[in-house]
Protein backbone atom coordinates (compact mmCIF):
# COMPACT_ATOMS: atom_id res chain seq x y z
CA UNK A 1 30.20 8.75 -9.24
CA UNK A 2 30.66 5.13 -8.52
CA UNK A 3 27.33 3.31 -9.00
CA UNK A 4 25.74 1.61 -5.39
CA UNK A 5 26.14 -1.48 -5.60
CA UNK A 6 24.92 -4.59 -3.46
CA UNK A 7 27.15 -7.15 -1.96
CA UNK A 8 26.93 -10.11 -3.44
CA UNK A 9 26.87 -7.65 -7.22
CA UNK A 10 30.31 -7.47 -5.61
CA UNK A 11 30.94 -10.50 -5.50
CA UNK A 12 29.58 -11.04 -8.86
CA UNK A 13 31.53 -8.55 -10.56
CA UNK A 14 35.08 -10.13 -9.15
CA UNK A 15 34.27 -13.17 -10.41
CA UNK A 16 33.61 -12.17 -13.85
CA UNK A 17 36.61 -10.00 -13.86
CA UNK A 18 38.90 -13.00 -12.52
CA UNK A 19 36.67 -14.97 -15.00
CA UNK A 20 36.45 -17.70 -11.50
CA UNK A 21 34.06 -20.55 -12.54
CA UNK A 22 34.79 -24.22 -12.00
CA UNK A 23 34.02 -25.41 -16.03
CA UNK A 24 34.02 -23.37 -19.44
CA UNK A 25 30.74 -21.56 -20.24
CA UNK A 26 28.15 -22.04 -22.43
CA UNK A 27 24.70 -21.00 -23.63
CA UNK A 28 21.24 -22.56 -22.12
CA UNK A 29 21.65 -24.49 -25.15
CA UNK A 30 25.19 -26.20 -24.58
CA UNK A 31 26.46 -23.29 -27.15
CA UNK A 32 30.14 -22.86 -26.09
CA UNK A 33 31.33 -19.33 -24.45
CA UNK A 34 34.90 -18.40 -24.51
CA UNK A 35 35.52 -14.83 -23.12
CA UNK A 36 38.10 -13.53 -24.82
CA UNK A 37 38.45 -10.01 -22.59
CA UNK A 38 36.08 -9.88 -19.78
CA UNK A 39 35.71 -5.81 -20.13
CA UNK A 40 36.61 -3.18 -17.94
CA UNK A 41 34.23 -2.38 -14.61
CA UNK A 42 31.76 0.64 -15.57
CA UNK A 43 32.25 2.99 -12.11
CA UNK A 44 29.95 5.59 -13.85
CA UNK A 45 26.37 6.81 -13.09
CA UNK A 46 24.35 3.93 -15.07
CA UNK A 47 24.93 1.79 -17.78
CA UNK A 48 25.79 -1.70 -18.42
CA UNK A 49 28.29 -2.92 -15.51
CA UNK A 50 31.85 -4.24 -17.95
CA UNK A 51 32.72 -2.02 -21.08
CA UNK A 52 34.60 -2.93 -23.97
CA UNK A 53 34.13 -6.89 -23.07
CA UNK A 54 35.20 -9.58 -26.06
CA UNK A 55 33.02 -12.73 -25.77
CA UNK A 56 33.06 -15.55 -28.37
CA UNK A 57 30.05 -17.04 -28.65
CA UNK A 58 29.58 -20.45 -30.47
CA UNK A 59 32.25 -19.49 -33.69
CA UNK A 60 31.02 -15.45 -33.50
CA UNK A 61 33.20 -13.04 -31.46
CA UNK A 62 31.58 -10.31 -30.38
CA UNK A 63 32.59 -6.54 -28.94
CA UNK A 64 30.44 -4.74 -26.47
CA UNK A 65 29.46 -4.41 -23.12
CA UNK A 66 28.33 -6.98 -20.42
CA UNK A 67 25.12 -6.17 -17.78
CA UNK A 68 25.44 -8.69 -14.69
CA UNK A 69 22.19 -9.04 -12.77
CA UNK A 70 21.18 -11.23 -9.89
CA UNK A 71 18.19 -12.42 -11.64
CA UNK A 72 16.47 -12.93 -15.29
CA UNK A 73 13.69 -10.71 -14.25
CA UNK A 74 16.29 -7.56 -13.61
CA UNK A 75 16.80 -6.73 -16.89
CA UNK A 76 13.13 -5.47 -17.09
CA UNK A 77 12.91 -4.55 -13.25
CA UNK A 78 15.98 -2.19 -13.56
CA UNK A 79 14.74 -0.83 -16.95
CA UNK A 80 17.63 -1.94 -19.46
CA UNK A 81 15.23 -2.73 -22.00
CA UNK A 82 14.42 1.24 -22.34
CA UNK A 83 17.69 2.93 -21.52
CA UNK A 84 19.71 3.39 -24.69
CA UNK A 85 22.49 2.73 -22.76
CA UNK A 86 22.51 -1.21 -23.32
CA UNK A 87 22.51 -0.84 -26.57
CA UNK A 88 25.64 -2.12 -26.89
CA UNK A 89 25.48 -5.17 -24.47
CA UNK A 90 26.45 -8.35 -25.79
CA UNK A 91 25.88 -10.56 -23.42
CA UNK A 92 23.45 -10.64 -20.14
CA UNK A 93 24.73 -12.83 -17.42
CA UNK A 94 22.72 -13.68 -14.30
CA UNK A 95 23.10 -15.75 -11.31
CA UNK A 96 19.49 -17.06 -11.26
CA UNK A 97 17.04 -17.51 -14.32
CA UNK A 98 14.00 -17.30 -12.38
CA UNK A 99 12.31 -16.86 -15.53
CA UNK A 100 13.46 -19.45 -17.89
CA UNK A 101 13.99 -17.25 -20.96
CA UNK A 102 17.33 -17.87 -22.69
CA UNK A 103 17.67 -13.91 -24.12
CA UNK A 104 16.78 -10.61 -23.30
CA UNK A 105 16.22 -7.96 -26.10
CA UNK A 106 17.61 -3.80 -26.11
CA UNK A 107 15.81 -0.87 -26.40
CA UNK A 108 16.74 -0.91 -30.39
CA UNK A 109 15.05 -4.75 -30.69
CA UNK A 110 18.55 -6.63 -30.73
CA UNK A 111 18.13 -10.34 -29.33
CA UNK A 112 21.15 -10.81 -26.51
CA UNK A 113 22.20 -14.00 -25.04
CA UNK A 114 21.42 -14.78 -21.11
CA UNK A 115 23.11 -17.04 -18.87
CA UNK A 116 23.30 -18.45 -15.83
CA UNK A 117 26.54 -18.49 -13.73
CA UNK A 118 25.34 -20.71 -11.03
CA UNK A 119 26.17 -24.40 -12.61
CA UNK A 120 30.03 -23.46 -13.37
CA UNK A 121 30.86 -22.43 -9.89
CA UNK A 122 32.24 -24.51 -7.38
CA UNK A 123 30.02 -25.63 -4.46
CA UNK A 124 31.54 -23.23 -1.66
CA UNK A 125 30.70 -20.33 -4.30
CA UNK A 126 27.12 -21.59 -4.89
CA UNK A 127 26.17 -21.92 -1.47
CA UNK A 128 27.57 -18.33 -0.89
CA UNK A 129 25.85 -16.78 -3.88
CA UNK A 130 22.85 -18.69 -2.79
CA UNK A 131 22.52 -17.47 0.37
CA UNK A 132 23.36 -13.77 -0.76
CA UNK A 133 20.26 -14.04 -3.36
CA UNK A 134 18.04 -15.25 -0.42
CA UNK A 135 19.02 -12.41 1.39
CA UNK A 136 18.76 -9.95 -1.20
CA UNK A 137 15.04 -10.77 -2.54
CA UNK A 138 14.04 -10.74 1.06
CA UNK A 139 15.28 -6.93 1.53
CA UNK A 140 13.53 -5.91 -1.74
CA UNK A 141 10.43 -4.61 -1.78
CA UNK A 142 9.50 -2.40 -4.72
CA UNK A 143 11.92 -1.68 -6.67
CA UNK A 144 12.26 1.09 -9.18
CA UNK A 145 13.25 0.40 -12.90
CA UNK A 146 14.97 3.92 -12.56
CA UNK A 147 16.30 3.35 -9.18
CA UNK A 148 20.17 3.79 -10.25
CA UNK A 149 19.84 6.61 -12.74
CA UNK A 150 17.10 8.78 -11.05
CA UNK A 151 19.91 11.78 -10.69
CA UNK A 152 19.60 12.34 -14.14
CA UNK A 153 16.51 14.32 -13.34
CA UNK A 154 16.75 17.45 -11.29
CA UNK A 155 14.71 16.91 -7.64
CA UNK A 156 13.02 20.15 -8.69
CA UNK A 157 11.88 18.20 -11.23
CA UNK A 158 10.93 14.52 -9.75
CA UNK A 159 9.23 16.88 -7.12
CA UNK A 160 6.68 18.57 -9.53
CA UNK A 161 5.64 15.40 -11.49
CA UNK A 162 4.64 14.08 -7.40
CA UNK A 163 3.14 16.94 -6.74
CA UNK A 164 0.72 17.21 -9.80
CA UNK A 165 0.66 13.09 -8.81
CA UNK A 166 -0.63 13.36 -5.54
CA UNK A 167 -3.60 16.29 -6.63
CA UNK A 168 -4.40 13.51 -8.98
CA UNK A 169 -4.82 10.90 -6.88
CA UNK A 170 -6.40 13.27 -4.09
CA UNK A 171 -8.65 13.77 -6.96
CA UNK A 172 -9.55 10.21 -7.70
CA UNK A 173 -10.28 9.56 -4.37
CA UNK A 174 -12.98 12.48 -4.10
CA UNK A 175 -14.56 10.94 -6.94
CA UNK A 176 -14.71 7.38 -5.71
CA UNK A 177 -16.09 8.57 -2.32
CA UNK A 178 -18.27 10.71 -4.20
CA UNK A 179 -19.94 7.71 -6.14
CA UNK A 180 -20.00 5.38 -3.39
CA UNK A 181 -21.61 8.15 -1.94
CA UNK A 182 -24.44 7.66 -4.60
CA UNK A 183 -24.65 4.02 -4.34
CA UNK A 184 -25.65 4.31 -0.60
CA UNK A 185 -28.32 6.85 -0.92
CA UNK A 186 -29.58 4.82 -3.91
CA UNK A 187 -29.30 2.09 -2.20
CA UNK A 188 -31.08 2.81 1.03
CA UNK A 189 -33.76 4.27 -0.97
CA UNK A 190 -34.41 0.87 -2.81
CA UNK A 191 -34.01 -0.82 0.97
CA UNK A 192 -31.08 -2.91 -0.64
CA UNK A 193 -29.23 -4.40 2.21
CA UNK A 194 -24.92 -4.90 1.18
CA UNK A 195 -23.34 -6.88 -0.27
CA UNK A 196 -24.32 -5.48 -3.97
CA UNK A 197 -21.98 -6.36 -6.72
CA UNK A 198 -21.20 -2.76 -8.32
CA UNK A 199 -22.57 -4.13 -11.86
CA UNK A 200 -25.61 -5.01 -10.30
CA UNK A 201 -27.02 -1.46 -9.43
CA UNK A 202 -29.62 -0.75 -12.58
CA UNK A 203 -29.85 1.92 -15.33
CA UNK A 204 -32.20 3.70 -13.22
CA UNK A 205 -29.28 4.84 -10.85
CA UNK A 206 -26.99 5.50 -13.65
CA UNK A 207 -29.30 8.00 -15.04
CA UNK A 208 -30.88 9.33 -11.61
CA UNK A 209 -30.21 13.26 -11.28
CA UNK A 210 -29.13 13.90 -7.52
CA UNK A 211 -30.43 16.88 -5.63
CA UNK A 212 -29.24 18.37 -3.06
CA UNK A 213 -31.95 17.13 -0.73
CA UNK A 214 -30.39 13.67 -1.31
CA UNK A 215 -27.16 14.29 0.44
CA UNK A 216 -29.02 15.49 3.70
CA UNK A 217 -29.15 12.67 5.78
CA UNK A 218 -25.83 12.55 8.22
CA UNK A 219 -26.29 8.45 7.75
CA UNK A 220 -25.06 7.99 4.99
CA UNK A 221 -22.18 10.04 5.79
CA UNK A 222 -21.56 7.81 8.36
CA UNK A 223 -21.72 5.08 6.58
CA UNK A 224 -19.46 6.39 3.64
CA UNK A 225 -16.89 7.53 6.58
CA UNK A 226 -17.30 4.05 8.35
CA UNK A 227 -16.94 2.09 5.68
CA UNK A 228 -13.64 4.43 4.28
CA UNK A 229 -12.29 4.04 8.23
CA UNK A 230 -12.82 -0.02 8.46
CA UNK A 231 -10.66 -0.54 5.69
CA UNK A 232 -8.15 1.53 6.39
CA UNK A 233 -7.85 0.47 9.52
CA UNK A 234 -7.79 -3.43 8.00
CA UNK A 235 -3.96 -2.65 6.63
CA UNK A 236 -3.49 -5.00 3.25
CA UNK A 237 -4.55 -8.02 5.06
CA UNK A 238 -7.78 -7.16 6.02
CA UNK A 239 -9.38 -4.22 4.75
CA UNK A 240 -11.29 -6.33 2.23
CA UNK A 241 -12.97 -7.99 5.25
CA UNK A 242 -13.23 -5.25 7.20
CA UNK A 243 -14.81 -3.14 4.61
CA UNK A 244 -17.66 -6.12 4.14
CA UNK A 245 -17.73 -6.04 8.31
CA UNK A 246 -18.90 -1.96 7.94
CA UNK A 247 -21.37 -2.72 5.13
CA UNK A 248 -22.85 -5.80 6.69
CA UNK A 249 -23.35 -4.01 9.81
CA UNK A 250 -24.64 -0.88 9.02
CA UNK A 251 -24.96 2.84 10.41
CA UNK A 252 -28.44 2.41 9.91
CA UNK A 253 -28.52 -1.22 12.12
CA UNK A 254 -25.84 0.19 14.65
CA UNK A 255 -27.89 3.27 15.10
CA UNK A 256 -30.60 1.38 16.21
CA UNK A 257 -29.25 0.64 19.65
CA UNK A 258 -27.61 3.94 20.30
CA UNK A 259 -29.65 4.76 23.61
CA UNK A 260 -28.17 1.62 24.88
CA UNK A 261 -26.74 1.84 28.00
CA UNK A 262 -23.09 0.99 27.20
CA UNK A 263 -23.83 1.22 24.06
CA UNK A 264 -19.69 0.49 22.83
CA UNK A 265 -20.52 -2.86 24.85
CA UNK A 266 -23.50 -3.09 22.47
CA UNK A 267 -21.34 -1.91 19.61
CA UNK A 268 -18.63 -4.37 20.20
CA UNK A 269 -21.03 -7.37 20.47
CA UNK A 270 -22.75 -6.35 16.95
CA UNK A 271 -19.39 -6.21 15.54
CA UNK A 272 -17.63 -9.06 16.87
CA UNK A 273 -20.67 -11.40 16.71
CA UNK A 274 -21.27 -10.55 12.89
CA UNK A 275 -17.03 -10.85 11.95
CA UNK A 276 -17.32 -14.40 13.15
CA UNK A 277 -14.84 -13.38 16.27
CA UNK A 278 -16.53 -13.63 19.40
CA UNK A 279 -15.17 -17.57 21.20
CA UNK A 280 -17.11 -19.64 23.38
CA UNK A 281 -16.59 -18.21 26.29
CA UNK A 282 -17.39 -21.69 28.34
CA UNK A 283 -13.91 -22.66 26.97
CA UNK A 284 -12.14 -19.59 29.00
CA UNK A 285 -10.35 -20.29 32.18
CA UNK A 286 -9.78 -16.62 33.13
CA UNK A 287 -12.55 -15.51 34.58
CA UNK A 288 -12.09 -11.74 33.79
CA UNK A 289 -12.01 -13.01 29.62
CA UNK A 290 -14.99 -14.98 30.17
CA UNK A 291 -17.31 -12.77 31.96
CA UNK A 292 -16.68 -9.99 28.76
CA UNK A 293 -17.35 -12.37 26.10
CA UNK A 294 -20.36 -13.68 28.17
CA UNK A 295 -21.73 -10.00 28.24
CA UNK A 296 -20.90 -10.02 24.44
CA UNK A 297 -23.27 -12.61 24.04
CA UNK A 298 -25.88 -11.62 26.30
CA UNK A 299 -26.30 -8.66 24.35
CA UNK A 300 -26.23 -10.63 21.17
CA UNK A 301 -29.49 -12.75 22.16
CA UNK A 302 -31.31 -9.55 22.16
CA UNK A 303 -29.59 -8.03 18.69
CA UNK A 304 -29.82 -11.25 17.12
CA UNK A 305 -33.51 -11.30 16.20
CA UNK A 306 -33.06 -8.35 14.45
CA UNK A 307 -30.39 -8.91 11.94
CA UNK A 308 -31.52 -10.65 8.92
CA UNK A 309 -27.60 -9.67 7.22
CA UNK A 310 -24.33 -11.43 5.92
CA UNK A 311 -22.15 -12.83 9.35
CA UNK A 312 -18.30 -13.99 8.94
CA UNK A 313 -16.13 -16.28 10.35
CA UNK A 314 -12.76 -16.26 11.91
CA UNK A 315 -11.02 -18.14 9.24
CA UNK A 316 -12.23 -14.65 6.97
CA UNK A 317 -9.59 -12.67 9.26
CA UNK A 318 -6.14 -12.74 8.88
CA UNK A 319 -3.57 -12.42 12.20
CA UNK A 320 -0.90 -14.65 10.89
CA UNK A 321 2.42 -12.48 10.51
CA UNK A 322 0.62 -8.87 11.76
CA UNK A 323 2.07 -7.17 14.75
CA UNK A 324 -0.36 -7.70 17.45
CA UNK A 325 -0.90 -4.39 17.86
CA UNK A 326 -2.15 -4.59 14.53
CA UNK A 327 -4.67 -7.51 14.87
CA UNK A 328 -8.34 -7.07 13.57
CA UNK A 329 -9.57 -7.44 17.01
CA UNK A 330 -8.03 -4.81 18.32
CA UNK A 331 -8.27 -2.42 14.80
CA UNK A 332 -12.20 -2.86 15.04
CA UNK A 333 -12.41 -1.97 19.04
CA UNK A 334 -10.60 1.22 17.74
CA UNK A 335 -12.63 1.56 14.35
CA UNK A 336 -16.15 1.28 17.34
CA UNK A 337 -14.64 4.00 19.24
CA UNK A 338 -14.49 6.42 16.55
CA UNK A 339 -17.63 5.74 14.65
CA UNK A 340 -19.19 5.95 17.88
CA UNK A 341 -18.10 9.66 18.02
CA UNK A 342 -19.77 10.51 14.72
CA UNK A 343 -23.16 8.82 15.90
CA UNK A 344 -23.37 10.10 19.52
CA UNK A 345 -21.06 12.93 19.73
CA UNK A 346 -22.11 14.42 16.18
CA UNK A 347 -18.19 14.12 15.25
CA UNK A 348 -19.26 15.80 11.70
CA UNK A 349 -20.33 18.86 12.53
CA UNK A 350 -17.30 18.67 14.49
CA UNK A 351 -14.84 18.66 11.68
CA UNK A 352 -16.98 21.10 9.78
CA UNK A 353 -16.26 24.19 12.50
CA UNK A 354 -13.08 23.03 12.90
CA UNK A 355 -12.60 23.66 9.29
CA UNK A 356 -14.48 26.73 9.49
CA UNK A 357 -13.10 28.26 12.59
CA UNK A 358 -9.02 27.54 11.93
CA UNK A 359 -6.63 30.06 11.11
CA UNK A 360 -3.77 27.95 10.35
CA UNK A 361 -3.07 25.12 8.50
CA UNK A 362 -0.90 23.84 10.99
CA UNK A 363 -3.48 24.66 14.04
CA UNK A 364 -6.28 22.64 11.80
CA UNK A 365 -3.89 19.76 11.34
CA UNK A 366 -3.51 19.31 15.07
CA UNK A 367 -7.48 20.30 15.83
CA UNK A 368 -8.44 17.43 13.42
CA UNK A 369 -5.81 14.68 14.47
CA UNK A 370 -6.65 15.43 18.40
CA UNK A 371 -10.48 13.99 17.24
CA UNK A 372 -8.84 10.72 15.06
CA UNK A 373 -6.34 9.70 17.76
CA UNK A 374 -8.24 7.06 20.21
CA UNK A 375 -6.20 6.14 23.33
CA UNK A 376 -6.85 2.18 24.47
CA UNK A 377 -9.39 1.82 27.08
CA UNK A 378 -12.16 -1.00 28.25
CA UNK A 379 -11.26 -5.00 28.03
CA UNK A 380 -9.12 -4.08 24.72
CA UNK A 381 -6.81 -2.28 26.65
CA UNK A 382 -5.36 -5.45 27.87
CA UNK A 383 -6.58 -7.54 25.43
CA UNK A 384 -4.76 -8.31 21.37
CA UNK A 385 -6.92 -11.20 21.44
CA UNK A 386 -10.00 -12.39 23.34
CA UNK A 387 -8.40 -15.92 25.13
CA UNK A 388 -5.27 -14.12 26.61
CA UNK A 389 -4.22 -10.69 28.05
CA UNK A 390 -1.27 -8.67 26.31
CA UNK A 391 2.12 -8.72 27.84
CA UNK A 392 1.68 -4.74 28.46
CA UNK A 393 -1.36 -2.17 28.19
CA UNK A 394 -2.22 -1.18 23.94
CA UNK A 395 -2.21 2.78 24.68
CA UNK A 396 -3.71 3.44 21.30
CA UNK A 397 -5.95 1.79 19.25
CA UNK A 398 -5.32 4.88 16.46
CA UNK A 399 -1.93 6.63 16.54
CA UNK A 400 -0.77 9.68 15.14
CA UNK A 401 0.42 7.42 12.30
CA UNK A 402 -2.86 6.23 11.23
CA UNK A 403 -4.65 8.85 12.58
CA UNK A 404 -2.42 10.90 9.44
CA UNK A 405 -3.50 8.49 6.91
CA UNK A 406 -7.25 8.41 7.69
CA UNK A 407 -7.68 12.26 7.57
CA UNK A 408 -5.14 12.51 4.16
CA UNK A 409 -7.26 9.49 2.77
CA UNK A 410 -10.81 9.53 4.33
CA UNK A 411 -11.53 12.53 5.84
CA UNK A 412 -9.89 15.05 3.19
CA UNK A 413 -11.60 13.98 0.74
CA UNK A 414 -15.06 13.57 1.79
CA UNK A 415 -15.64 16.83 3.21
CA UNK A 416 -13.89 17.74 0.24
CA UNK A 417 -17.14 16.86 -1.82
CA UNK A 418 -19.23 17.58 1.02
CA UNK A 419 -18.28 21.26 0.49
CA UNK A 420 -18.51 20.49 -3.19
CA UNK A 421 -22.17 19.67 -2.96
CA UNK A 422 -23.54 22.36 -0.25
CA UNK A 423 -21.87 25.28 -1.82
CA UNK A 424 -19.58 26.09 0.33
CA UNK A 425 -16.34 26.94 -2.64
CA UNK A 426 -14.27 28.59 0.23
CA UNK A 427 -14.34 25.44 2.14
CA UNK A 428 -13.42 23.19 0.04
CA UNK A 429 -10.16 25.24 -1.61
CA UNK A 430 -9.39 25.65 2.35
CA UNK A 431 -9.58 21.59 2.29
CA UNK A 432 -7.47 21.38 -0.82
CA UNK A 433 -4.84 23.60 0.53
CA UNK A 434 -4.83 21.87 3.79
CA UNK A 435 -4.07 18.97 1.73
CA UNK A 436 -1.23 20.50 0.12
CA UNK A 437 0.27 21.81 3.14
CA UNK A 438 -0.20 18.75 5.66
CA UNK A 439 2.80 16.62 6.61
CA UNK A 440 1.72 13.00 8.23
CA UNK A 441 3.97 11.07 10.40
CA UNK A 442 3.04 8.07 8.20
CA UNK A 443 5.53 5.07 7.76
CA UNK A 444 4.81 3.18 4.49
CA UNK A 445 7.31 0.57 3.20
CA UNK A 446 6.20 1.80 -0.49
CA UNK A 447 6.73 5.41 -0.31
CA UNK A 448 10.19 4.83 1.96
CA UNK A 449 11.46 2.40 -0.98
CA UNK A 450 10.48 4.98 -3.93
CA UNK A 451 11.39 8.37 -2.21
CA UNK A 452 15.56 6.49 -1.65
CA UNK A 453 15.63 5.59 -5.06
CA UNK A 454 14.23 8.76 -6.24
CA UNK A 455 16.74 10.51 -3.77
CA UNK A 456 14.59 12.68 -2.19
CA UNK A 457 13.89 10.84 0.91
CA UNK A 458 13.20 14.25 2.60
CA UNK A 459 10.59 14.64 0.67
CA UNK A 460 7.99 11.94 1.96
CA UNK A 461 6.49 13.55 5.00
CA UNK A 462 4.68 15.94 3.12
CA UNK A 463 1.44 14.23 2.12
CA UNK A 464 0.44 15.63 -1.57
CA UNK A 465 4.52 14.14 -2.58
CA UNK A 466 3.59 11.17 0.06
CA UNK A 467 0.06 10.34 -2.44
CA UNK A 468 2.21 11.27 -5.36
CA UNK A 469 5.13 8.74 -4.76
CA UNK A 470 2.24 5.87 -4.21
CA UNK A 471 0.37 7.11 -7.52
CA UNK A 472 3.76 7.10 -9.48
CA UNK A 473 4.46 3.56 -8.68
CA UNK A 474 1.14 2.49 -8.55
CA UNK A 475 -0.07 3.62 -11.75
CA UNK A 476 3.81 3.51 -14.20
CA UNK A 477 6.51 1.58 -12.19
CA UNK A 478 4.20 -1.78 -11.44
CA UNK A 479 2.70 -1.28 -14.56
CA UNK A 480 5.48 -0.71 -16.67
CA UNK A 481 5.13 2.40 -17.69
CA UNK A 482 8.28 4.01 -17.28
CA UNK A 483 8.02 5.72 -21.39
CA UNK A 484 4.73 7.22 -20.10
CA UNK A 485 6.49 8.75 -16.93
CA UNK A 486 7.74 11.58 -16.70
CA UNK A 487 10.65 10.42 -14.79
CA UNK A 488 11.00 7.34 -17.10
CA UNK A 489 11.28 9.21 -20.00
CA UNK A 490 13.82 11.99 -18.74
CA UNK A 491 16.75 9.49 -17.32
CA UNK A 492 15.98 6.46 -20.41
């Protein structure tokens, strides 16, 4: 099978084959190359891309095989330091040494020359090659050190290690809820107000035995669920601050001013008032922006006396290169709207007979996502930002797509060990298998990146393979790991 190739690898590989460069070659070191055969072009399923080349280096000829790579750092990325396969290779050529390292070593220990290409091309070649590298690194993501030999493994195969994957990380997140869990009823009972640096909390919680009795207040709960939402919601640009925005303003503080008339007005002046969000709303000229934010801080003269906790500021918040539709503004008006449900519409014992009363996995899938999906409504509606209106109306502030991920990453989970800790065994294997069986309508640039080179792109709806394909590059391919992967050590 001819190997996939990029284009400017293309372009690469005919210049090394018409040997096209502007001035004789030589080391990092002003060693002399002369290439005395420049190989024949490998077309086969991995290994190193010209066989049989003859390459004189300094006054030692040497037989073997070339590897061309766009960059230093490929010859780790793409795993040629493990795959037997490059045993052989004599010399490593690159068109960029991004990492200033003059040799690169095979998975037997043997030290192999690299060098650069760039310098002995002429200028209309450089600025080509240079552009197609720019091009290139922009496009890639996360790549795979097995990427290009992955069909050495069976799918059956790839698909069992993701699946025993994704019950471990499933697994790992039930026991991180469960402990945070334990730091907020330890917490509440010491009247600790957030933020708490985890190495803070004493022996005494270490070594405190929880009952039963301690998991009985739906507050913390709440606040466990809230916090879990907030940063979900907060993408990878702001779920650190939007996870401090949930503990700073509390269930507990929130709850307070439940029996508020309006009380998501009141709930949207807590929480935009303490993130460090809410303008001046003398500055406004539209008088339709102005009048909210002025009720925002009308109700804020009242709260204000009461909160003794941590505020932000806008320069915490990141909206620079986030899809409006994604700004923090709008992701907390969405984030109010559902924890609102859990304090005034008891949205937990919600879940719980919808878990109890289901008769398909399917039906429950559906049952739970129609109480996570929260259509746009109010001033946010209109609104990505408080100083302008949006060019059309934001009909959702949660999606099916993150609707998916909160219930496969928050929701699941929790009541997982909620069930764990009131008994109830035939809940929470119901949970699991729901788990196993769900398919989210997710997009994630991770899991699309490592299910193509995997090859089983068909795969990464279903959310157990979906957790699994995160947890495989997670925890082995950014780490290294490939000998202590499965995968890794099947194809190298």
């Amino acid at each position: 099978m001819e190997k996939k190739l990029k284009v400017h690898e293309k372009f690469l590989y005919e210049i090394w084959r018409e040997q096209n460069f502007s001035k004789k070659l030589s080391t990092f070191d002003g060693v002399s190359i002369e290439v005395i055969d420049a190989g024949t072009e490998n077309r086969e399923l991995g290994g190193p891309d010209f066989k049989n080349a003859r390459v004189k280096i300094g006054n030692i000829t040497y037989q073997g095989d070339v590897e061309i790579d766009s960059f230093y750092s490929d010859w780790k990325a793409h795993g040629h330091h493990l795959n037997k396969r490059y045993n052989k290779v004599i010399l490593h050529t690159v068109i960029s040494n991004n990492s200033q390292q003059h040799c690169v070593y095979t998975p037997e220990g043997r030290k192999v020359q690299s060098i650069s290409i760039l310098s002995f091309l002429n200028k209309d070649l450089q600025s080509s090659l240079q552009n197609a590298i720019v091009n290139e690194r922009r496009s890639r993501i996360n790549k795979m050190a097995c990427s290009e030999i992955s069909e050495l493994l069976k799918s059956e195969e790839k698909l069992e290690f993701l699946f025993d994957l994704g019950k471990q990380r499933f697994k790992k997140k039930s026991e991180k809820m469960l402990e945070r869990l334990k730091e907020i009823i330890y917490l509440k009972e010491l009247n600790l107000k957030e933020p708490i640096v985890r190495y803070d909390l004493d022996e005494k919680f270490y070594n405190k035995e929880f009952t039963i009795n301690d998991f009985n207040d739906k507050n913390v709960w709440y606040q466990l669920i809230y916090e879990a939402v907030f940063e979900a919601l907060g993408y990878s640009k702001n779920k650190d601050i939007m996870l401090k925005l949930a503990k700073a303003a509390n269930i507990d503080f929130i709850s307070k001013f439940k029996k508020k008339e309006n009380f998501l007005l009141w709930m949207e002046s807590i929480l935009f008032n303490i993130a460090g969000l809410l303008p001046d709303s003398i500055k406004m000229a539209d008088e339709e922006i102005a009048a909210y934010a002025r009720s925002l801080w009308e109700i804020w003269t009242e709260v204000k006396p009461k909160y003794d906790g941590k505020k932000f500021h806008q320069t915490h918040w990141q909206f620079f290169k986030i899809r409006p539709q994604n700004f923090p503004t709008v992701r907390i008006a969405g984030g109010i709207r559902l924890i609102n449900k859990f304090i005034n519409e008891d949205l937990l014992a919600k879940i719980i007979e919808r878990i109890e009363t289901s008769d398909s996995f399917k039906k429950l899938a559906n049952d739970l996502r129609s109480l996570f999906i929260i259509k746009g409504n109010g001033f946010w509606r209109k609104h990505y930002v408080f100083d302008q209106p949006a060019r059309g109306d934001i009909l959702y502030f949660i999606g099916l797509s993150r609707a998916d991920e909160i219930i496969v990453n928050v929701i699941l989970p929790v009541f997982y060990i909620y069930m764990e800790i009131f008994n109830r065994e035939d809940l929470k294997r119901k949970i699991v298998k729901l788990y196993l069986n769900y398919y989210q309508k997710s997009e994630n640039n991770l899991v699309d990146e490592v299910a193509d080179s995997l090859q089983i792109k068909e795969a990464a709806n279903r959310s157990v393979l979906y957790q699994g394909m995160i947890e495989l590059f997670r925890s082995y391919c950014s780490r290294n790991r490939c000998t202590d992967c499965l995968i890794g050590k099947s194809v190298f």
